[in-house]
PDB file of N, CA and C in Angstrom:
ATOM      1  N   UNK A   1    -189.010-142.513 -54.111  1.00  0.00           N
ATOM      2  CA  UNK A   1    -188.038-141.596 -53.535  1.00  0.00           C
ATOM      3  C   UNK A   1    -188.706-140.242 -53.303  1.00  0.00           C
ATOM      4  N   UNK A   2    -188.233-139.622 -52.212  1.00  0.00           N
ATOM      5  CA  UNK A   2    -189.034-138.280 -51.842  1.00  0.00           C
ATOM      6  C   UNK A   2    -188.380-137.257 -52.645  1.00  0.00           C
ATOM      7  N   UNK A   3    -188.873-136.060 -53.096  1.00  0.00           N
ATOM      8  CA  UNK A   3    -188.318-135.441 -53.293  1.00  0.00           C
ATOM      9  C   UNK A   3    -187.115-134.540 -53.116  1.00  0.00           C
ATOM     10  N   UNK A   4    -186.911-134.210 -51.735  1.00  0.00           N
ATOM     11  CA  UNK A   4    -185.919-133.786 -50.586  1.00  0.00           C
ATOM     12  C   UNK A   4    -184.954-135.068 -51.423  1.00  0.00           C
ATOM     13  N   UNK A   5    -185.114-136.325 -50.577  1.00  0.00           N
ATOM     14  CA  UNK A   5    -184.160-137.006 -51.218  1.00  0.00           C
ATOM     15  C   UNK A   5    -183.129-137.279 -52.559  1.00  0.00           C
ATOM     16  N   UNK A   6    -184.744-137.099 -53.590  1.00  0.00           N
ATOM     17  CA  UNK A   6    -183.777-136.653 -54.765  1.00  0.00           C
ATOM     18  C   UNK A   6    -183.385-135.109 -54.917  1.00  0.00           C
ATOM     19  N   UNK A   7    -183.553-134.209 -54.339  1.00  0.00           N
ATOM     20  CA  UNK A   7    -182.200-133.026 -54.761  1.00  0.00           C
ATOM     21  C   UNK A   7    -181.397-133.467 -53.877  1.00  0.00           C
ATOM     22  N   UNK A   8    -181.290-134.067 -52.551  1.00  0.00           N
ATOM     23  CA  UNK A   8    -179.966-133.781 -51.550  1.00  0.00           C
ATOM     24  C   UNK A   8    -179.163-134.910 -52.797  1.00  0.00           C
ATOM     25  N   UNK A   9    -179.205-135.999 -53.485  1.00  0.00           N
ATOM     26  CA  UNK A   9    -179.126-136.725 -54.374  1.00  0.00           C
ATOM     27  C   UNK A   9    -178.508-136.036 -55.461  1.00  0.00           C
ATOM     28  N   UNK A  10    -178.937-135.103 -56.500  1.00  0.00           N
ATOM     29  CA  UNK A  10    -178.787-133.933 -57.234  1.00  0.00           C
ATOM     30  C   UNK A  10    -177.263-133.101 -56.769  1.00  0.00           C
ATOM     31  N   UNK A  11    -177.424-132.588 -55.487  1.00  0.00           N
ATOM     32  CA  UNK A  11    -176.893-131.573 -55.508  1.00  0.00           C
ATOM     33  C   UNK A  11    -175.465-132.328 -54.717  1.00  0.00           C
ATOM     34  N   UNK A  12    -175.738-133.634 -54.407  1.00  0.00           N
ATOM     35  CA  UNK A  12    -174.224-134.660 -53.928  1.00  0.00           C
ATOM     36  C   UNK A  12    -173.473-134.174 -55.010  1.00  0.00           C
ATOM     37  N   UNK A  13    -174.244-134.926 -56.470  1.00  0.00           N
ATOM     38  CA  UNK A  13    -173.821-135.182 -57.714  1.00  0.00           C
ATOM     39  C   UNK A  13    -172.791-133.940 -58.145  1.00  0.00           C
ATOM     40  N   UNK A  14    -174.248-132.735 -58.230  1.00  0.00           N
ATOM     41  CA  UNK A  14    -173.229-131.486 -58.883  1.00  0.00           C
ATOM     42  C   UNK A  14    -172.164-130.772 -58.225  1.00  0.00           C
ATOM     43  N   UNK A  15    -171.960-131.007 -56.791  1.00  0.00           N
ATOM     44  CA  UNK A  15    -171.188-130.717 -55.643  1.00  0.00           C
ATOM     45  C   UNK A  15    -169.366-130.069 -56.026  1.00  0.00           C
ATOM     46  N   UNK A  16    -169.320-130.893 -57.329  1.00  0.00           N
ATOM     47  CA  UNK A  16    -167.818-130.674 -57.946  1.00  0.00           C
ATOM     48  C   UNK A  16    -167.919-128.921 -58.720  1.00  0.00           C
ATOM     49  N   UNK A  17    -168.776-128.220 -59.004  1.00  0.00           N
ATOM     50  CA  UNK A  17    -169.020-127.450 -59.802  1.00  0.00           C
ATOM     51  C   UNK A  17    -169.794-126.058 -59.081  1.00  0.00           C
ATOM     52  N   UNK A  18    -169.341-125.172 -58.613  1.00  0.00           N
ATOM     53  CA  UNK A  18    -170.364-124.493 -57.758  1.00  0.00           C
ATOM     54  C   UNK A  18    -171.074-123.578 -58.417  1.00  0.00           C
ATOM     55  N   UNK A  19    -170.841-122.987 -59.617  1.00  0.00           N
ATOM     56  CA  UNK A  19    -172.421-122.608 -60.679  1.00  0.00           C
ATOM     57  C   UNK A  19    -173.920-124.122 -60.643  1.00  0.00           C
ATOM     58  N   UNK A  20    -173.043-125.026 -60.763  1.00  0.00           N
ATOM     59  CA  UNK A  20    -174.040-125.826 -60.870  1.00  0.00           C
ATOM     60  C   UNK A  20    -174.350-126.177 -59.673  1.00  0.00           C
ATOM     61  N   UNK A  21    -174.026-126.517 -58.405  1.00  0.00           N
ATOM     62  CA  UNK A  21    -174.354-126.120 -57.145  1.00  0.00           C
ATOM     63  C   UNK A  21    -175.559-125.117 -57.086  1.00  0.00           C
ATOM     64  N   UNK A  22    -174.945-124.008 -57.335  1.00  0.00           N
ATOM     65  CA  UNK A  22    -175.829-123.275 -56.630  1.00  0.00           C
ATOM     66  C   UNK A  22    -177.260-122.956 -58.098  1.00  0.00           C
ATOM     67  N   UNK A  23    -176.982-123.513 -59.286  1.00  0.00           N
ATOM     68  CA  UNK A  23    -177.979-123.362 -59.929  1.00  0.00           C
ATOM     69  C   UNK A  23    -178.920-124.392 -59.409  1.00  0.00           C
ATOM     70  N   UNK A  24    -179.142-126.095 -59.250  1.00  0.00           N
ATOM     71  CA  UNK A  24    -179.395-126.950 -58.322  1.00  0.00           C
ATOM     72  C   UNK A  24    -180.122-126.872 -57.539  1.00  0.00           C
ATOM     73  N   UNK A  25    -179.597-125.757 -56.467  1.00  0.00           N
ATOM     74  CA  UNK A  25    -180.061-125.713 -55.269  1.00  0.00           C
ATOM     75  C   UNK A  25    -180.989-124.594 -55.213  1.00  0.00           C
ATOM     76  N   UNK A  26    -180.757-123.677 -56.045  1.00  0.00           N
ATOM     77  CA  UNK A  26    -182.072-122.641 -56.571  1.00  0.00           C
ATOM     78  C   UNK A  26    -183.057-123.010 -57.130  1.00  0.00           C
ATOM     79  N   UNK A  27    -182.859-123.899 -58.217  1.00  0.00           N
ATOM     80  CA  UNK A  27    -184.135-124.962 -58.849  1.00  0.00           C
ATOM     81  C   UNK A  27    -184.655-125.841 -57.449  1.00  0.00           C
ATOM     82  N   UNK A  28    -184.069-126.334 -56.445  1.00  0.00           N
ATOM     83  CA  UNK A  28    -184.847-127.416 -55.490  1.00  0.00           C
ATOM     84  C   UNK A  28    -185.715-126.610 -54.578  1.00  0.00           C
ATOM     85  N   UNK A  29    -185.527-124.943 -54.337  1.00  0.00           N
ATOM     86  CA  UNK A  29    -186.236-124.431 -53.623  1.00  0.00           C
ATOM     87  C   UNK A  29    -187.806-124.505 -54.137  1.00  0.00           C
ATOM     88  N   UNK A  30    -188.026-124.551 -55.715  1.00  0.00           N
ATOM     89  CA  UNK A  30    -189.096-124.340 -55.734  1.00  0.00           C
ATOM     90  C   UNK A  30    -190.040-125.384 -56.177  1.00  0.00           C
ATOM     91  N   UNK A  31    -189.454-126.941 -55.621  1.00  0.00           N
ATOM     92  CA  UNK A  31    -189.740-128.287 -55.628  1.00  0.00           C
ATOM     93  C   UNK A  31    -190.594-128.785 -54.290  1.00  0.00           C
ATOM     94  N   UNK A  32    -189.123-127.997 -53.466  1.00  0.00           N
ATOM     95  CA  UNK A  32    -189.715-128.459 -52.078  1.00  0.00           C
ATOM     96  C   UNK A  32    -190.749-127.758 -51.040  1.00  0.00           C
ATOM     97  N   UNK A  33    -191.401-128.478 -50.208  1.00  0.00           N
ATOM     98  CA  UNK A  33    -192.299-127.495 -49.299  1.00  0.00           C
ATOM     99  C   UNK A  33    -191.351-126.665 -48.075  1.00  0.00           C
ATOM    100  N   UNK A  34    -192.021-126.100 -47.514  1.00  0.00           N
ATOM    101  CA  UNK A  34    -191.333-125.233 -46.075  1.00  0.00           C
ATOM    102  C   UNK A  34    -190.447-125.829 -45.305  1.00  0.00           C
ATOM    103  N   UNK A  35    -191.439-126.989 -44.532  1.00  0.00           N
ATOM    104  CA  UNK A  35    -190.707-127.838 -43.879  1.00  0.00           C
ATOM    105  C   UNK A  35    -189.407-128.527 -44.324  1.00  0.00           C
ATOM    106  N   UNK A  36    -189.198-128.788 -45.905  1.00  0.00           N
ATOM    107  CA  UNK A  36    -188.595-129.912 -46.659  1.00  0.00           C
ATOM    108  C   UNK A  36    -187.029-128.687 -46.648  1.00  0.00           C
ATOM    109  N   UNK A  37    -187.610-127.224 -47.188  1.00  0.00           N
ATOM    110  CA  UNK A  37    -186.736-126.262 -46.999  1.00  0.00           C
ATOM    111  C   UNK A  37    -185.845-126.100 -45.737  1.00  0.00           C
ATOM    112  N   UNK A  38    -186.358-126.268 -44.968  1.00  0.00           N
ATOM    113  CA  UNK A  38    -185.617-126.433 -43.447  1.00  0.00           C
ATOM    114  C   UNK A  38    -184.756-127.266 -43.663  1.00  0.00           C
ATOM    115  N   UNK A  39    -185.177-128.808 -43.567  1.00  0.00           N
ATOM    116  CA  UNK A  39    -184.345-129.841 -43.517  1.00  0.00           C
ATOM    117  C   UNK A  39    -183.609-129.521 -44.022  1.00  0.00           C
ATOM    118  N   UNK A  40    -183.377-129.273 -45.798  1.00  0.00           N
ATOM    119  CA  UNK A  40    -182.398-129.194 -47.051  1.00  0.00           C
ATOM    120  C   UNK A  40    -181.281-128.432 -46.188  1.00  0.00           C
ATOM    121  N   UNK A  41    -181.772-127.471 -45.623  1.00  0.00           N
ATOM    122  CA  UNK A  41    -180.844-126.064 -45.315  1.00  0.00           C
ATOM    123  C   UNK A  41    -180.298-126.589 -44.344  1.00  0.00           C
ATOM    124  N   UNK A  42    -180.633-127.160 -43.116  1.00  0.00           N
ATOM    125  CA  UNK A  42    -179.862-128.006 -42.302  1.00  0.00           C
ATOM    126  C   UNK A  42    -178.715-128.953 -42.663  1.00  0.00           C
ATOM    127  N   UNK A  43    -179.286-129.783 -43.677  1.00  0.00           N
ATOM    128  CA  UNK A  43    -178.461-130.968 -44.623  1.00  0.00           C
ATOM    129  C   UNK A  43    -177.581-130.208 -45.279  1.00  0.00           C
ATOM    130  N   UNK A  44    -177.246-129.418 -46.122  1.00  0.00           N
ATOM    131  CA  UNK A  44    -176.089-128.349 -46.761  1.00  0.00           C
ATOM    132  C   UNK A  44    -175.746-127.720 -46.175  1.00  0.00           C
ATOM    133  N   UNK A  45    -175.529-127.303 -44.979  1.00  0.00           N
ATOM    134  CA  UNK A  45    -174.800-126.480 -43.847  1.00  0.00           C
ATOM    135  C   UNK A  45    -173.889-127.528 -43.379  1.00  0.00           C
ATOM    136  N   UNK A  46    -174.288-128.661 -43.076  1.00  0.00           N
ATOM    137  CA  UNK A  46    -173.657-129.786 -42.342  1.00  0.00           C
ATOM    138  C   UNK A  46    -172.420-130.484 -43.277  1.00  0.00           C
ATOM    139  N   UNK A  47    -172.899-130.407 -44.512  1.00  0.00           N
ATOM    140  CA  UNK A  47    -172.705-131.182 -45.818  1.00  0.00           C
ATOM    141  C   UNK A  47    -171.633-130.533 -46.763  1.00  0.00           C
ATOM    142  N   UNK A  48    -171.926-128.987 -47.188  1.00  0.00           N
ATOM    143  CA  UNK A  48    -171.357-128.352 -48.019  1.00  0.00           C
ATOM    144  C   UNK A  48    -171.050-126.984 -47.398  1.00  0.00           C
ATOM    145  N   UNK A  49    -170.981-126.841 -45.853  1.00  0.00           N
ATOM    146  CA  UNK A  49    -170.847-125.506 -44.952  1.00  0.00           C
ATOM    147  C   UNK A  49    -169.438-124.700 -45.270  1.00  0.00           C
ATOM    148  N   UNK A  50    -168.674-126.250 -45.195  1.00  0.00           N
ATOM    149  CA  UNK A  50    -167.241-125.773 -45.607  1.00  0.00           C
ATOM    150  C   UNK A  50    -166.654-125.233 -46.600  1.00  0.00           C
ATOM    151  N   UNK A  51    -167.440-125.643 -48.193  1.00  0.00           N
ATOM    152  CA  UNK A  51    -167.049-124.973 -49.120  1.00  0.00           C
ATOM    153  C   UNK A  51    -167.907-124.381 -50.138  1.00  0.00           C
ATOM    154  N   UNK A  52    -168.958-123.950 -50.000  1.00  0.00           N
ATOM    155  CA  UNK A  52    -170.012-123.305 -50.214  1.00  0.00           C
ATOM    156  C   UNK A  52    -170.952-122.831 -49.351  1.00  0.00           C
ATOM    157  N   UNK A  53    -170.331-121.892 -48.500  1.00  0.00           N
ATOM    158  CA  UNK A  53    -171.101-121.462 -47.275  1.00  0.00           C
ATOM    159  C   UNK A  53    -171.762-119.777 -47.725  1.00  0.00           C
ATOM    160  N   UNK A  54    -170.693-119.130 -48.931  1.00  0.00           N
ATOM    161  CA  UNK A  54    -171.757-118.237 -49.499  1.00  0.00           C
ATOM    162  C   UNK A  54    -173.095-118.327 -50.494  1.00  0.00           C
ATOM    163  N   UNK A  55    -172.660-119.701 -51.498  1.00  0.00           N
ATOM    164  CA  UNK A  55    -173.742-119.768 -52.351  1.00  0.00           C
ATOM    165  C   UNK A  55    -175.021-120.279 -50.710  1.00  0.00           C
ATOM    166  N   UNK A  56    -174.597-121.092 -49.729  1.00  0.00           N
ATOM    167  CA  UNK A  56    -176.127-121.175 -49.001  1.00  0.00           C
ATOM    168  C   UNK A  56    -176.155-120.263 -48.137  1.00  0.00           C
ATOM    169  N   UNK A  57    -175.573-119.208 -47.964  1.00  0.00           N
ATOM    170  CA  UNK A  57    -175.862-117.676 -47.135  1.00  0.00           C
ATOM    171  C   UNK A  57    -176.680-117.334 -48.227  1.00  0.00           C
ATOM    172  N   UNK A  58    -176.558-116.983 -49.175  1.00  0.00           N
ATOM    173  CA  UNK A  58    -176.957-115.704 -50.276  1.00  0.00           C
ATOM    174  C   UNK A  58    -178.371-116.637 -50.737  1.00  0.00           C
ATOM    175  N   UNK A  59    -178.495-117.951 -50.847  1.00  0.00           N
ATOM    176  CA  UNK A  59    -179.520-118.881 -51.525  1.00  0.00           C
ATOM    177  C   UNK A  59    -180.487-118.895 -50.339  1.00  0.00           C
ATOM    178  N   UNK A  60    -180.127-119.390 -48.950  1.00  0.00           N
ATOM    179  CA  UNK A  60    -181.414-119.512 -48.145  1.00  0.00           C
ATOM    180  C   UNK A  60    -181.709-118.061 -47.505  1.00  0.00           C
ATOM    181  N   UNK A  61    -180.907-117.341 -47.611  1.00  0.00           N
ATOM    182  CA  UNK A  61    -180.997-115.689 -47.339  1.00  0.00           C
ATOM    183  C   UNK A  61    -182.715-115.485 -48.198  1.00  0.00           C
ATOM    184  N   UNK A  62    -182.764-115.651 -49.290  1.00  0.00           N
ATOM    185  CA  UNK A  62    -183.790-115.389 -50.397  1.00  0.00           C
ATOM    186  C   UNK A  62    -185.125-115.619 -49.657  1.00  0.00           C
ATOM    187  N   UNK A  63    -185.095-116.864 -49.044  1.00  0.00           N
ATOM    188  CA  UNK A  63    -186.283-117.772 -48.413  1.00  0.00           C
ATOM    189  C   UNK A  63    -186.466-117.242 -47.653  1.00  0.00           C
ATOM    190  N   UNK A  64    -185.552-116.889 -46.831  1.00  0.00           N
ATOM    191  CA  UNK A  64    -185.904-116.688 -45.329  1.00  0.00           C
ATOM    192  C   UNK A  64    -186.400-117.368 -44.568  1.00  0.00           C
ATOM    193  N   UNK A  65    -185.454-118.704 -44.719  1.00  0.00           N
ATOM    194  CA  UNK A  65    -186.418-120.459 -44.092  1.00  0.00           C
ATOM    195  C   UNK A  65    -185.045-119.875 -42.621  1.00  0.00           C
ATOM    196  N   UNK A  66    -185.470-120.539 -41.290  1.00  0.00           N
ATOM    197  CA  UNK A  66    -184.926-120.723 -40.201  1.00  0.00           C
ATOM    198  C   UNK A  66    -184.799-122.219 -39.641  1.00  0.00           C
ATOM    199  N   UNK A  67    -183.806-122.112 -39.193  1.00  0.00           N
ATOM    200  CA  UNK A  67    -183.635-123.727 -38.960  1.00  0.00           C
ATOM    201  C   UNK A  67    -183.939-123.702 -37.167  1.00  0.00           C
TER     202      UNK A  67
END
C-alpha cells in the first residue's frame, strides 16, 4: 500500500472527529512527498470540502502546495 493511500485511509477513519482530523492530516504532511501533497489536497477538498473546509484552508495554507 502507498503511502498517500494509507493516510487518505487514516484520515476516512478519523473523519468523525475534527481534532483528530486535522491532527492526521498534519502528521500525513510530513509522510508524504510534494507531488503526493497535491493529490492529498485535491482528494480532501473533494472528500471533506464540505465539512472541514477550514481545518484544509488553515492546514494546506502552511505548505503552500497548489493544486
Amino acid at each position: 500500500m502507498k503511502m498517500l493511500d494509507y493516510v487518505k485511509l487514516i484520515l476516512e477513519k478519523v473523519s468523525f472527529e475534527s481534532s483528530l482530523f486535522e491532527k492526521e492530516l498534519k502528521k500525513s504532511l510530513k509522510l508524504l512527498s510534494f507531488r503526493e501533497i497535491r493529490e492529498l489536497k485535491k482528494w480532501c477538498y473533494e472528500k471533506f470540502g464540505s465539512i472541514y473546509r477550514g481545518i484544509l484552508n488553515k492546514t494546506f495554507r502552511r505548505t503552500q502546495v497548489s493544486v
